[in-house]
Protein backbone atom coordinates (compact mmCIF):
# COMPACT_ATOMS: atom_id res chain seq x y z
CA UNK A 1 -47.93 19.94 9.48
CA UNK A 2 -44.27 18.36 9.70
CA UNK A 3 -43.43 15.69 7.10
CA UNK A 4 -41.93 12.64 8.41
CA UNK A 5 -37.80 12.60 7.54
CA UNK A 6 -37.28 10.54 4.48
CA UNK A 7 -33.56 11.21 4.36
CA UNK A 8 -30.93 7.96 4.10
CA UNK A 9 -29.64 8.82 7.41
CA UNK A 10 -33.38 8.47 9.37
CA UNK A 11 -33.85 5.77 7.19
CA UNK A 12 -30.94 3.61 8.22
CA UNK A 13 -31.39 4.40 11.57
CA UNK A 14 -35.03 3.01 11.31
CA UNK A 15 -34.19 0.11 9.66
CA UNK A 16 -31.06 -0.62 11.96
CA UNK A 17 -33.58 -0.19 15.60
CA UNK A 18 -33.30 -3.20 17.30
CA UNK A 19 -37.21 -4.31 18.28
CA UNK A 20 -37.96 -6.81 20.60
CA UNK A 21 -40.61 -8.19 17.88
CA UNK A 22 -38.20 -8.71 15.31
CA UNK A 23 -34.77 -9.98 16.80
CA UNK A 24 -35.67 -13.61 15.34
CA UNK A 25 -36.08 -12.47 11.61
CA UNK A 26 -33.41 -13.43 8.98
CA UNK A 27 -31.40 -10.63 7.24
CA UNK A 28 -28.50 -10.43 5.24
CA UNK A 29 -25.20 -12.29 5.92
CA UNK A 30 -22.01 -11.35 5.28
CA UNK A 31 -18.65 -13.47 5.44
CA UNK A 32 -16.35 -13.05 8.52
CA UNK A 33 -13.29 -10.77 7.78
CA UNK A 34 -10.06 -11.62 9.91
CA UNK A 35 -9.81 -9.99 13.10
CA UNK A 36 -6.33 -8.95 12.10
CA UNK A 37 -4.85 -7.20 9.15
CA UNK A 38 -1.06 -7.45 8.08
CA UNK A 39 0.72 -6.19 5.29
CA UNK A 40 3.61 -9.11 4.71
CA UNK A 41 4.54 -7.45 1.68
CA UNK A 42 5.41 -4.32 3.35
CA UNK A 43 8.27 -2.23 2.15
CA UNK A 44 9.49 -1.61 5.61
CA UNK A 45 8.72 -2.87 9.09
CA UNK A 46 9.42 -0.88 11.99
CA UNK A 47 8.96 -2.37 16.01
CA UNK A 48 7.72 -0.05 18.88
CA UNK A 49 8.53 -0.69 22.20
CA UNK A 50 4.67 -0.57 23.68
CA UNK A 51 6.01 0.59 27.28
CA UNK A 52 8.15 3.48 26.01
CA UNK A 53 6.74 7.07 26.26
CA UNK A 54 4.16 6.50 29.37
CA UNK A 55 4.85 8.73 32.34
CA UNK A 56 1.81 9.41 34.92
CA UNK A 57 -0.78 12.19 34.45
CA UNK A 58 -3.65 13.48 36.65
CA UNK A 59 -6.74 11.66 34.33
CA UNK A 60 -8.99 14.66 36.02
CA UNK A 61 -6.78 17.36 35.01
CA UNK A 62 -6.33 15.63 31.48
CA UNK A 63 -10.30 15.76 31.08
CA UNK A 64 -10.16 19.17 31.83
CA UNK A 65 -7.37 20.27 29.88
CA UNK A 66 -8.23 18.57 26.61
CA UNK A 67 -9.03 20.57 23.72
CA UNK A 68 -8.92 20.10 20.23
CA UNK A 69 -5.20 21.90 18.96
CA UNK A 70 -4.42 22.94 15.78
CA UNK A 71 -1.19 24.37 15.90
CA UNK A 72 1.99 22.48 16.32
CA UNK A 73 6.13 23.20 16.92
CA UNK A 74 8.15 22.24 13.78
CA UNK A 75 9.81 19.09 16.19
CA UNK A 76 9.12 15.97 15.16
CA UNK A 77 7.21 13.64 17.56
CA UNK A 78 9.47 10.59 19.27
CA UNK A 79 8.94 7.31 18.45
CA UNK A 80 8.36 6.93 22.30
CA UNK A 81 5.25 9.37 21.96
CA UNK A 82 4.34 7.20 18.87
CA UNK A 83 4.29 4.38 20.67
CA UNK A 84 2.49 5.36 23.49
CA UNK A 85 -0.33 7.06 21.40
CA UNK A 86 -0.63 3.87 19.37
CA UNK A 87 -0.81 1.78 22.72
CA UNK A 88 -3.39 4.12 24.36
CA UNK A 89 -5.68 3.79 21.23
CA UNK A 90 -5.02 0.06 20.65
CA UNK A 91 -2.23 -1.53 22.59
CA UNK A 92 -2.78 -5.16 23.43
CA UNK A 93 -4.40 -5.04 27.39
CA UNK A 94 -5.12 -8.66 28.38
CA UNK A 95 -6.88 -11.77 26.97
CA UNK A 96 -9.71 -13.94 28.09
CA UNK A 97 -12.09 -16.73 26.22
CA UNK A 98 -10.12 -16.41 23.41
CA UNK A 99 -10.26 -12.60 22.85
CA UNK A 100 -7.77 -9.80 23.61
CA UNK A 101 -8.81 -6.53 24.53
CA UNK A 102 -7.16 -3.15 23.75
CA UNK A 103 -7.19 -0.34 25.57
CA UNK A 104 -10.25 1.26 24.00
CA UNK A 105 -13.42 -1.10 23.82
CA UNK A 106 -15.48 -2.52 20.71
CA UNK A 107 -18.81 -4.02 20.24
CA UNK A 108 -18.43 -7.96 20.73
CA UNK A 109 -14.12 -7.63 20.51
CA UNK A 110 -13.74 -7.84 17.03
CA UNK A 111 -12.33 -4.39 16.77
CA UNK A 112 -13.12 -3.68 13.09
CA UNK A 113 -11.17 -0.57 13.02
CA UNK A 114 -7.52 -0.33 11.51
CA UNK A 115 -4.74 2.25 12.00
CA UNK A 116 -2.88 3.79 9.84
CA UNK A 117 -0.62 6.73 10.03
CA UNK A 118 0.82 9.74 7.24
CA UNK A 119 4.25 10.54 9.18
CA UNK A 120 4.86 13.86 8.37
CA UNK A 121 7.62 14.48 11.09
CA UNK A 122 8.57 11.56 13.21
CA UNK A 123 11.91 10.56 14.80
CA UNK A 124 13.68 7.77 12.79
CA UNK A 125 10.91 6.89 10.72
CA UNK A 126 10.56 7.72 7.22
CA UNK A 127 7.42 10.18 6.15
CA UNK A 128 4.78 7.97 4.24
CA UNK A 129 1.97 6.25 5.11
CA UNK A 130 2.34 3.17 7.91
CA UNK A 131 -0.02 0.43 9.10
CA UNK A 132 -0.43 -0.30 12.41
CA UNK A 133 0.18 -4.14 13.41
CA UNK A 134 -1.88 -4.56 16.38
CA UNK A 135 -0.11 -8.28 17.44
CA UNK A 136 3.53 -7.23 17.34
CA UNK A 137 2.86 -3.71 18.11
CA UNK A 138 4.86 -2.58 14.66
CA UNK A 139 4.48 -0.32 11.94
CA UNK A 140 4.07 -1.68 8.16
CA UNK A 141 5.13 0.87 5.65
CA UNK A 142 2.11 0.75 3.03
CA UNK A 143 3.55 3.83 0.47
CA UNK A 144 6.81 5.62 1.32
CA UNK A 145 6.62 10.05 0.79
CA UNK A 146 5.61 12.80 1.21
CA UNK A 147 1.56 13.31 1.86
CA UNK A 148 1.59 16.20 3.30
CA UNK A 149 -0.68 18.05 0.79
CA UNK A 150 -2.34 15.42 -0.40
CA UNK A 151 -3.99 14.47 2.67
CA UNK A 152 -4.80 18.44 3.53
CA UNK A 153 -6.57 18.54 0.27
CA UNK A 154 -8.41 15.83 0.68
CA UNK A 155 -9.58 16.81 4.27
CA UNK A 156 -11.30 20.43 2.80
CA UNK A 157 -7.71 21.99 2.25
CA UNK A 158 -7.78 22.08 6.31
CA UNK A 159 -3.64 23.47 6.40
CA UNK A 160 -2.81 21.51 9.94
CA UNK A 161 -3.41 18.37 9.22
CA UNK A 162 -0.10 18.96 6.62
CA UNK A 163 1.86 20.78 9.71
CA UNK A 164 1.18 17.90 12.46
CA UNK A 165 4.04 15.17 12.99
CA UNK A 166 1.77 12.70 11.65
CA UNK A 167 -2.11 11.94 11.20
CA UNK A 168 -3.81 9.01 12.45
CA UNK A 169 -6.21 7.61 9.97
CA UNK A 170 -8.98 5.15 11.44
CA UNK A 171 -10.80 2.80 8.54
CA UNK A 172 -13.41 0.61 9.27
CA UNK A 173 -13.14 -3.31 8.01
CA UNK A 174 -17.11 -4.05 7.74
CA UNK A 175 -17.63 -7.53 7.41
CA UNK A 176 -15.55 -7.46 10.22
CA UNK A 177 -18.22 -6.48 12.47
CA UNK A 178 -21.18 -7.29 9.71
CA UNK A 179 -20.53 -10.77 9.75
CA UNK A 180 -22.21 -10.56 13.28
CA UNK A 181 -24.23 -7.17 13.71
CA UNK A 182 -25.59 -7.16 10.07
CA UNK A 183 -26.35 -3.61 8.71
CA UNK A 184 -26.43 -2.37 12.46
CA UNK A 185 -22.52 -2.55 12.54
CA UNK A 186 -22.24 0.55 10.89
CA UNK A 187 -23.06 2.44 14.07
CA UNK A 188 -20.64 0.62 15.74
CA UNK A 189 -17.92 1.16 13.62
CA UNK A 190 -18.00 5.14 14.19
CA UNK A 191 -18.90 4.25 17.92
CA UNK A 192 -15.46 2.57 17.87
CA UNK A 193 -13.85 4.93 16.26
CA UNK A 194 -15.14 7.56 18.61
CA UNK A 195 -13.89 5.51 21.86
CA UNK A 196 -10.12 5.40 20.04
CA UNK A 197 -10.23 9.17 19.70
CA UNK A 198 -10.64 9.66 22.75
CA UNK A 199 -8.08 8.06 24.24
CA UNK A 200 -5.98 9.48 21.59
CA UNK A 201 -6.70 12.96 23.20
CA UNK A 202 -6.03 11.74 26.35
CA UNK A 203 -3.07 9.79 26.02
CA UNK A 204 -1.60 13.58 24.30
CA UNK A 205 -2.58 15.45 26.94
CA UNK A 206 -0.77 13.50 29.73
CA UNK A 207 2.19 13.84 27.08
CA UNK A 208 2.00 17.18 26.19
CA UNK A 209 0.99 16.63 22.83
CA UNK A 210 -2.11 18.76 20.69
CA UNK A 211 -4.64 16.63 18.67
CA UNK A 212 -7.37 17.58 16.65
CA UNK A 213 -10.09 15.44 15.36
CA UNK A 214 -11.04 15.53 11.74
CA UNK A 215 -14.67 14.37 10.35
CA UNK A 216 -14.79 16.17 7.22
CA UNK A 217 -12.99 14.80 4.65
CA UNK A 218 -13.63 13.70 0.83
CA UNK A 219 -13.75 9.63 1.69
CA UNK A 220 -12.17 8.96 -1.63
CA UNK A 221 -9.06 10.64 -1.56
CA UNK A 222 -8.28 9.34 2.27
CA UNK A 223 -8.95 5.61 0.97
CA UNK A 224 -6.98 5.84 -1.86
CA UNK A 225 -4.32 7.73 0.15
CA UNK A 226 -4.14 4.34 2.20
CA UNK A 227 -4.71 2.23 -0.10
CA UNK A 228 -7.94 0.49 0.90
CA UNK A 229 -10.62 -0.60 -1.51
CA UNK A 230 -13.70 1.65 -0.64
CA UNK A 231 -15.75 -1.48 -0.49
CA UNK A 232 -14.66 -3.83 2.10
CA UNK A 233 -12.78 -1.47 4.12
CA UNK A 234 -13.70 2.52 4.79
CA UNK A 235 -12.21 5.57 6.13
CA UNK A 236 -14.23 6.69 9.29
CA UNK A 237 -12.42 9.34 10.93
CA UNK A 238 -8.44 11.76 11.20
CA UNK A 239 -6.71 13.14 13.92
CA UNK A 240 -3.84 15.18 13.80
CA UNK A 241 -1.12 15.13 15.99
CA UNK A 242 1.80 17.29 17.11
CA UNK A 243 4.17 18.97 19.82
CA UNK A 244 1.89 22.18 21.22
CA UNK A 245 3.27 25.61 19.76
């Protein structure tokens, strides 16, 4: 006879469910974290220009040509490709009510997932490890150098996240989202971080760029890599990215 799964994962998924018979019940609150995270402190600033490195692309033939790439040329990306991977994944699309949308959705637009990037090999901006400023569409520098090996070792010594022009790393704020989705906002976190990747792949393709998504990775090393606190804010998910070889 089976025995029921007792593991942490089943178990937060059974006590996340949403049942009609219990929507009314009280459960834990958590304060509301901004929607927006700066760094005024930052070393270095750097403004993108969120309409540079978009030409037009067959979306069919980018679905169908989309693969996971591992290996990269030795040229460093543009800061046009830059910005147009950063604007696929999060540009700024429109506002209404009081929210703005991006260009990849989020439970209830409060887009609890932050951007940052290790430049390895990027035109006219210095290798080290940026923030992404959603509002003015600009980089933040968070730690200037080289992070090349550190951030292979930390994802299981895989050697291509080292030899891409730079690596997006997605963190999760959670009392951005647990403020109003309580424990359930964990799901949405990596469902938001799933529906970024994507158009990360996409917006490559139509640019001729490789990516490869990364989900192994020892969560300690990438958070203090950024910089984040391991408590408040998490590391959910990498993706490389570089010119095909």
């Amino acid at each position: 006879m089976n025995q029921p799964e007792t593991g942490i994962a089943r178990r937060y998924l059974e006590q996340t469910r949403y049942r009609r018979r219990a929507m009314g019940e009280k459960s834990l609150a958590y304060p509301r974290a901004p929607l927006y995270k700066e760094y005024p402190d930052a070393a270095a600033r750097l403004s993108l220009d969120p309409e540079s490195g978009r030409r037009g692309a067959d979306l069919w033939q980018c679905l169908a040509q989309r693969r996971s790439q591992r290996d990269y040329l030795d040229r460093p990306l543009t800061q046009a490709e830059l910005a147009a991977l950063l604007w696929a994944t999060q540009g700024i699309t429109g506002a209404m009510g009081g929210y703005q949308f991006r260009a990849s959705p989020s439970a209830g637009a409060l887009y609890p997932v932050e951007t940052y990037l290790a430049v390895h090999r990027v035109e006219g901006v210095a290798p080290g490890i940026w923030h992404f400023q959603v509002l003015d569409f600009a980089l933040e520098l968070v730690a200037a150098g080289d992070f090349r090996q550190p951030l292979a070792a930390a994802g299981l010594s895989q050697s291509f996240l080292a030899e891409a022009g730079a690596v997006f790393i997605w963190t999760g704020v959670l009392n951005r989202a647990r403020w109003k989705y309580r424990e359930r906002a964990v799901r949405y976190l990596f469902l938001d971080a799933g529906h970024i990747c994507g158009n990360l792949m996409l917006a490559a393709t139509a640019l001729g760029l490789g990516v490869c998504p990364v989900g192994a990775f020892f969560d300690e090393e990438v958070e203090s890599i950024v910089g984040v606190d391991q408590k408040t804010e998490v590391a959910l998910y990498l993706a490389s990215v570089g010119p095909l070889a």
